[in-house]
C-alpha atoms as a PDB file:
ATOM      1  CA  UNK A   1      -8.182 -12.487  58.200  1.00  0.00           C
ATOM      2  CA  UNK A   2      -9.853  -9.424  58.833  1.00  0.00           C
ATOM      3  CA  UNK A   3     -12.464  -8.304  56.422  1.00  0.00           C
ATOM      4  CA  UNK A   4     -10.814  -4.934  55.754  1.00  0.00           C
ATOM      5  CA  UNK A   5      -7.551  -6.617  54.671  1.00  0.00           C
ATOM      6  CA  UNK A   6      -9.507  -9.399  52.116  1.00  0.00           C
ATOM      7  CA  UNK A   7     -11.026  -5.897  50.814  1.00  0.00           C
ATOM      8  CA  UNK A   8      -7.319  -4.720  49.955  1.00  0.00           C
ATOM      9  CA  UNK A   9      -6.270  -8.207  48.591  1.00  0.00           C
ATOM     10  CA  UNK A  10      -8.740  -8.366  46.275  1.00  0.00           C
ATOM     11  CA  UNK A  11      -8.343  -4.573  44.776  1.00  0.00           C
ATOM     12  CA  UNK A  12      -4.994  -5.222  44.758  1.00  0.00           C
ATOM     13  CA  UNK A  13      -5.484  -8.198  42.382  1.00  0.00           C
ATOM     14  CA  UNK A  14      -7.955  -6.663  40.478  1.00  0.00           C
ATOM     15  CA  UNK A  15      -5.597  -3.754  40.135  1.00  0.00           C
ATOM     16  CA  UNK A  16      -3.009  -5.992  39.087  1.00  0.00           C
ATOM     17  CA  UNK A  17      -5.279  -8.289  36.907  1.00  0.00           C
ATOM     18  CA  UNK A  18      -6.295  -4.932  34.897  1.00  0.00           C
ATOM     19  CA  UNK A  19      -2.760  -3.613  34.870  1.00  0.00           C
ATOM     20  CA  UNK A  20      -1.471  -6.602  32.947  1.00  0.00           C
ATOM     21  CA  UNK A  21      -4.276  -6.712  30.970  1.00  0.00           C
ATOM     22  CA  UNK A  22      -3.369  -3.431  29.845  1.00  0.00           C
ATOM     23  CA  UNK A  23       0.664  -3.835  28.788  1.00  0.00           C
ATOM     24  CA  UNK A  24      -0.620  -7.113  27.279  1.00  0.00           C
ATOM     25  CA  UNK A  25      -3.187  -5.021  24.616  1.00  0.00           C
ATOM     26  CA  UNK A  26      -0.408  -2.391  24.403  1.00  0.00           C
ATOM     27  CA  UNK A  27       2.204  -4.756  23.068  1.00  0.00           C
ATOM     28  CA  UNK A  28       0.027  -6.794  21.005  1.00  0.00           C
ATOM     29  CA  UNK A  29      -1.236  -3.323  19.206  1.00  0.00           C
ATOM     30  CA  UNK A  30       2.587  -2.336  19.058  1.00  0.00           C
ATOM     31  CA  UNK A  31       3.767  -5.858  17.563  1.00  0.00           C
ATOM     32  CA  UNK A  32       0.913  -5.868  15.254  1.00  0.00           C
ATOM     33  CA  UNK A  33       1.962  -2.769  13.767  1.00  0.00           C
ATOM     34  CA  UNK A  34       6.013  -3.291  13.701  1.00  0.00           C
ATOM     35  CA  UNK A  35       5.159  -6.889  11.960  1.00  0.00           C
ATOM     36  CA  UNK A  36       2.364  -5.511   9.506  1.00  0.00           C
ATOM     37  CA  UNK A  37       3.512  -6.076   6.380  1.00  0.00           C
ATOM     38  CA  UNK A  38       4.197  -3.009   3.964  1.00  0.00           C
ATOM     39  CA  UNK A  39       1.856  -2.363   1.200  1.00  0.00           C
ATOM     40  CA  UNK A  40       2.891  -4.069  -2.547  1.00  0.00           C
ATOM     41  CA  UNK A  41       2.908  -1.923  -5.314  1.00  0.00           C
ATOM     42  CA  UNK A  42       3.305  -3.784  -8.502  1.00  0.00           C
ATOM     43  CA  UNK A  43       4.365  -1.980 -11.467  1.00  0.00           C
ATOM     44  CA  UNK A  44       3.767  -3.593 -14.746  1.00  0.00           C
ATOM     45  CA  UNK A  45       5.015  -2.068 -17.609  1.00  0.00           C
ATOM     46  CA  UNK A  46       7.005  -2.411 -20.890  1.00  0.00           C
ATOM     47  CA  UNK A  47      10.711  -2.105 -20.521  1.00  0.00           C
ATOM     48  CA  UNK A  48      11.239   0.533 -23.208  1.00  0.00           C
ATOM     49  CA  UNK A  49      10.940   4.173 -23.919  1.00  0.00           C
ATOM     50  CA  UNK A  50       8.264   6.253 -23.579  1.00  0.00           C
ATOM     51  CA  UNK A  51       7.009   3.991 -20.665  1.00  0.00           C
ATOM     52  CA  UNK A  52      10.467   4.242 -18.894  1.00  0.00           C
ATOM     53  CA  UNK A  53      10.669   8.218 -18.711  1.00  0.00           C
ATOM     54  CA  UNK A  54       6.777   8.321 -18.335  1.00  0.00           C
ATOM     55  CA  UNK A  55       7.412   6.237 -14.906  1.00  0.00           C
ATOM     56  CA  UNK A  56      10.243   7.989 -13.522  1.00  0.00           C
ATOM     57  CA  UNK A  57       8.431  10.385 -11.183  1.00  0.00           C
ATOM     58  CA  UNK A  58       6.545   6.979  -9.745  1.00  0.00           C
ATOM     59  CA  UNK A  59       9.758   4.889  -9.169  1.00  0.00           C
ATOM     60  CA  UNK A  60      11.369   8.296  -7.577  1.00  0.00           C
ATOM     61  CA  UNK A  61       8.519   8.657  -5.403  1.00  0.00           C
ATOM     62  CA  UNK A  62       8.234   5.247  -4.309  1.00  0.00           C
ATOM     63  CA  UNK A  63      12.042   5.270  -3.945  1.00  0.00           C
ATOM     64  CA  UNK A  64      11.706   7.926  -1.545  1.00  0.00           C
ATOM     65  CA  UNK A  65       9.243   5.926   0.591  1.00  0.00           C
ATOM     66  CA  UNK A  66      12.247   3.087   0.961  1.00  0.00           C
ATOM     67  CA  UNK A  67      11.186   0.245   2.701  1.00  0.00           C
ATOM     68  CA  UNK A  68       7.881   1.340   4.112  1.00  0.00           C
ATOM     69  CA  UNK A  69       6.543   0.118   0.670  1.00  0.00           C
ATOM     70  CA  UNK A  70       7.408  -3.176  -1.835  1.00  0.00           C
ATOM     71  CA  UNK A  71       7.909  -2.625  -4.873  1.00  0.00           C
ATOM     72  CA  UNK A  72       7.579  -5.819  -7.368  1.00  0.00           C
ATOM     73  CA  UNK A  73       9.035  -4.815 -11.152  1.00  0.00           C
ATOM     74  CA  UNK A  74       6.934  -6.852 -13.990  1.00  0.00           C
ATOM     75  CA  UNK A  75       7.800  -6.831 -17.414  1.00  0.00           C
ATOM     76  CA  UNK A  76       4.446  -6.494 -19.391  1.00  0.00           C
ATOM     77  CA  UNK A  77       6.832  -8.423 -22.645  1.00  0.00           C
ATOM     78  CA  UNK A  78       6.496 -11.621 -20.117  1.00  0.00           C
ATOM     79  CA  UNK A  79       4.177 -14.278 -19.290  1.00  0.00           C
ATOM     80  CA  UNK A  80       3.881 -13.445 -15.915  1.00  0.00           C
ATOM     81  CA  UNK A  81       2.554  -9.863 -16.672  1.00  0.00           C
ATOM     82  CA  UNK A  82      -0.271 -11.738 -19.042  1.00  0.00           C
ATOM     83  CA  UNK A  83      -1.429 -13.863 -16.020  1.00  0.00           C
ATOM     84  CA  UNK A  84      -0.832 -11.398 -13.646  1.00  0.00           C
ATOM     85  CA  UNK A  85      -3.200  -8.904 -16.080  1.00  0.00           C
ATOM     86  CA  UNK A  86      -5.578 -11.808 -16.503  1.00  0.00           C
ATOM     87  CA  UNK A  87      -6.106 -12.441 -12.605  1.00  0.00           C
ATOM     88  CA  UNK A  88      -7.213  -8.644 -12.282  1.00  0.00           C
ATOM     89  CA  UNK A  89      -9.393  -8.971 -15.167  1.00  0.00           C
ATOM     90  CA  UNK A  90      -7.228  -6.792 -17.176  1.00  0.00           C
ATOM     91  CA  UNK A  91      -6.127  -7.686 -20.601  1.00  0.00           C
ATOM     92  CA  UNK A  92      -5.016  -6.138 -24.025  1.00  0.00           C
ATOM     93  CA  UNK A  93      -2.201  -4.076 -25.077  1.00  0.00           C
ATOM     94  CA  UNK A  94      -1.540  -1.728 -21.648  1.00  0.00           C
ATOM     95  CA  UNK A  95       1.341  -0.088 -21.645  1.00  0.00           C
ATOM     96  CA  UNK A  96       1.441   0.211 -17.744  1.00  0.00           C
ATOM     97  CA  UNK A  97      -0.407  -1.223 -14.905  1.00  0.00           C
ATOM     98  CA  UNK A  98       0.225  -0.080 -11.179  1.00  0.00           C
ATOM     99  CA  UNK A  99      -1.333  -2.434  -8.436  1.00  0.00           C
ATOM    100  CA  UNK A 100      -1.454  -1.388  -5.389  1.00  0.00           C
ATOM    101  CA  UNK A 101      -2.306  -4.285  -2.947  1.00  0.00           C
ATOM    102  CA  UNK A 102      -3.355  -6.389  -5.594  1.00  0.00           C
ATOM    103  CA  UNK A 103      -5.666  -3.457  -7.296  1.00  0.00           C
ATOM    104  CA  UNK A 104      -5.763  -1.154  -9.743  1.00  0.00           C
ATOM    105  CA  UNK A 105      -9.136   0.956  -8.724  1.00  0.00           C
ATOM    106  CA  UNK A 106      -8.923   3.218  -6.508  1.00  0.00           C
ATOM    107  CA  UNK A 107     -11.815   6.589  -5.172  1.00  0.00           C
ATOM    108  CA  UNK A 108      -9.969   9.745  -4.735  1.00  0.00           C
ATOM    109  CA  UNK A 109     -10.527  11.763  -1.863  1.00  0.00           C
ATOM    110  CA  UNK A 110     -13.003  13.408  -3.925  1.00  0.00           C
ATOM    111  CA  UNK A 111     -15.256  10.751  -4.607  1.00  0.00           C
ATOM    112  CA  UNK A 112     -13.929   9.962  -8.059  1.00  0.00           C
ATOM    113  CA  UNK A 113     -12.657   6.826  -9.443  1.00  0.00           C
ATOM    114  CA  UNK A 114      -8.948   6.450 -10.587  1.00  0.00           C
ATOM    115  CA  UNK A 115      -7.686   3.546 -12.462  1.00  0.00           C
ATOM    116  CA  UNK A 116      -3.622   2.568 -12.672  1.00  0.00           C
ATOM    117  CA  UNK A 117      -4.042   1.719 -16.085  1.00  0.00           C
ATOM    118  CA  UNK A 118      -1.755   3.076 -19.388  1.00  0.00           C
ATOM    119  CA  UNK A 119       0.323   6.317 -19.141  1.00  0.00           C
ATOM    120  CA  UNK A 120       0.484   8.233 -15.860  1.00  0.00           C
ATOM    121  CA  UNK A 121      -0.259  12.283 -16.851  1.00  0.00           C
ATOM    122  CA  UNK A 122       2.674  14.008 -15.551  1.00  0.00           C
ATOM    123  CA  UNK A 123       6.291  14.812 -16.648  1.00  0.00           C
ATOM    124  CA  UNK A 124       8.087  12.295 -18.862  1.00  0.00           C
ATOM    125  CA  UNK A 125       4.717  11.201 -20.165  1.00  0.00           C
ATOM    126  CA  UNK A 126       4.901  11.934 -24.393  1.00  0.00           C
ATOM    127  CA  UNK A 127       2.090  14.633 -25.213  1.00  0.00           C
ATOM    128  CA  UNK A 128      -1.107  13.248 -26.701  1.00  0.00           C
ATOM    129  CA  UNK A 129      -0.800   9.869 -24.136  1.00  0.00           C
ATOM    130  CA  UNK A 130      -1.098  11.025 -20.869  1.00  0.00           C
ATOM    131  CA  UNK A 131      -3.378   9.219 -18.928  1.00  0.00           C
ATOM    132  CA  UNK A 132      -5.937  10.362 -16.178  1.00  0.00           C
ATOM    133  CA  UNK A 133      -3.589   9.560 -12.918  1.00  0.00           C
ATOM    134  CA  UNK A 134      -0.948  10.443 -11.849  1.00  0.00           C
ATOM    135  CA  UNK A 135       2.499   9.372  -9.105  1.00  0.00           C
ATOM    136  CA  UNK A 136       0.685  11.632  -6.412  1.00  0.00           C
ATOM    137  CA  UNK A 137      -2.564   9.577  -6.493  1.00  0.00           C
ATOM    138  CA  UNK A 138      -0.546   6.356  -5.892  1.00  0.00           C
ATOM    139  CA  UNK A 139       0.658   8.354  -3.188  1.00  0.00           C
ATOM    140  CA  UNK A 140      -2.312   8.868  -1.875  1.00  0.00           C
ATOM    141  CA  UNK A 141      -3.098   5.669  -1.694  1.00  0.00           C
ATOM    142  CA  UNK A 142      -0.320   4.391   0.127  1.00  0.00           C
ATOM    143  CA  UNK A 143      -0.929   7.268   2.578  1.00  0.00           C
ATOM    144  CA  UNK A 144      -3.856   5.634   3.499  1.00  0.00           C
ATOM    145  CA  UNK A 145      -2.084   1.835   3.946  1.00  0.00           C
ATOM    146  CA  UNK A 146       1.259   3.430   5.761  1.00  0.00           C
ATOM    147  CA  UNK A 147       1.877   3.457   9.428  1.00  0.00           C
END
């Protein structure tokens, strides 16, 4: 065999070595993604007005974000919500705890903290309770864990 022709052989391989190289990292990225699993957003809270209204805007927002996001419902009347509370180091009489992922702290954009803990602010939310977050920073958290 000519040494012109081994030349070709071998960029051909190389060529077709890096080629399926290639559409192998491309699929594993795209299966990797499609199989990721959506982010959990726990919401534990008492099953009784206010904390019902004061949580509407959340469950509508989530709602809207169907099944890009998992939503787990705990009642904070049960002993699940008390262990659940006790393995975040939470504990007390909380009206409502959001965990997103498995946490409740979060930094805003702006460098502040925000904690998921007792009354969102917002509509629904009696006066003289609301608390210092709000649906949109959830939100804005799951922004940051969505696809």
């Amino acid at each position: 065999m000519s040494p012109r022709k081994e030349e070709t052989m071998t960029l051909t391989l190389a060529r077709r070595t890096w080629l399926a190289a290639a559409a192998g990292s491309c699929l594993t990225f795209a299966l990797s993604t499609a199989w990721a699993a959506p982010p959990v957003v726990e919401i534990i809270a008492f099953a009784h007005p206010p904390v019902q209204s004061a949580l509407k805007p959340l469950r509508d927002s989530l709602a809207r974000q169907g099944a890009k996001v998992r939503v787990v419902e705990i009642d904070m009347e049960t002993p699940e919500a008390e262990r659940r509370l006790q393995a975040v180091g939470l504990k007390g009489h909380i009206p409502v705890v959001i965990l997103v992922d498995g946490q409740y702290r979060y930094q805003r954009a702006d460098g502040s903290t925000v904690e998921f803990v007792d009354f969102p602010s917002g509509p629904g939310t009696p006066p003289g309770v609301k608390g210092s977050w709000s649906a949109a920073d959830v939100d804005a958290v799951l922004k940051t864990r969505l696809p």
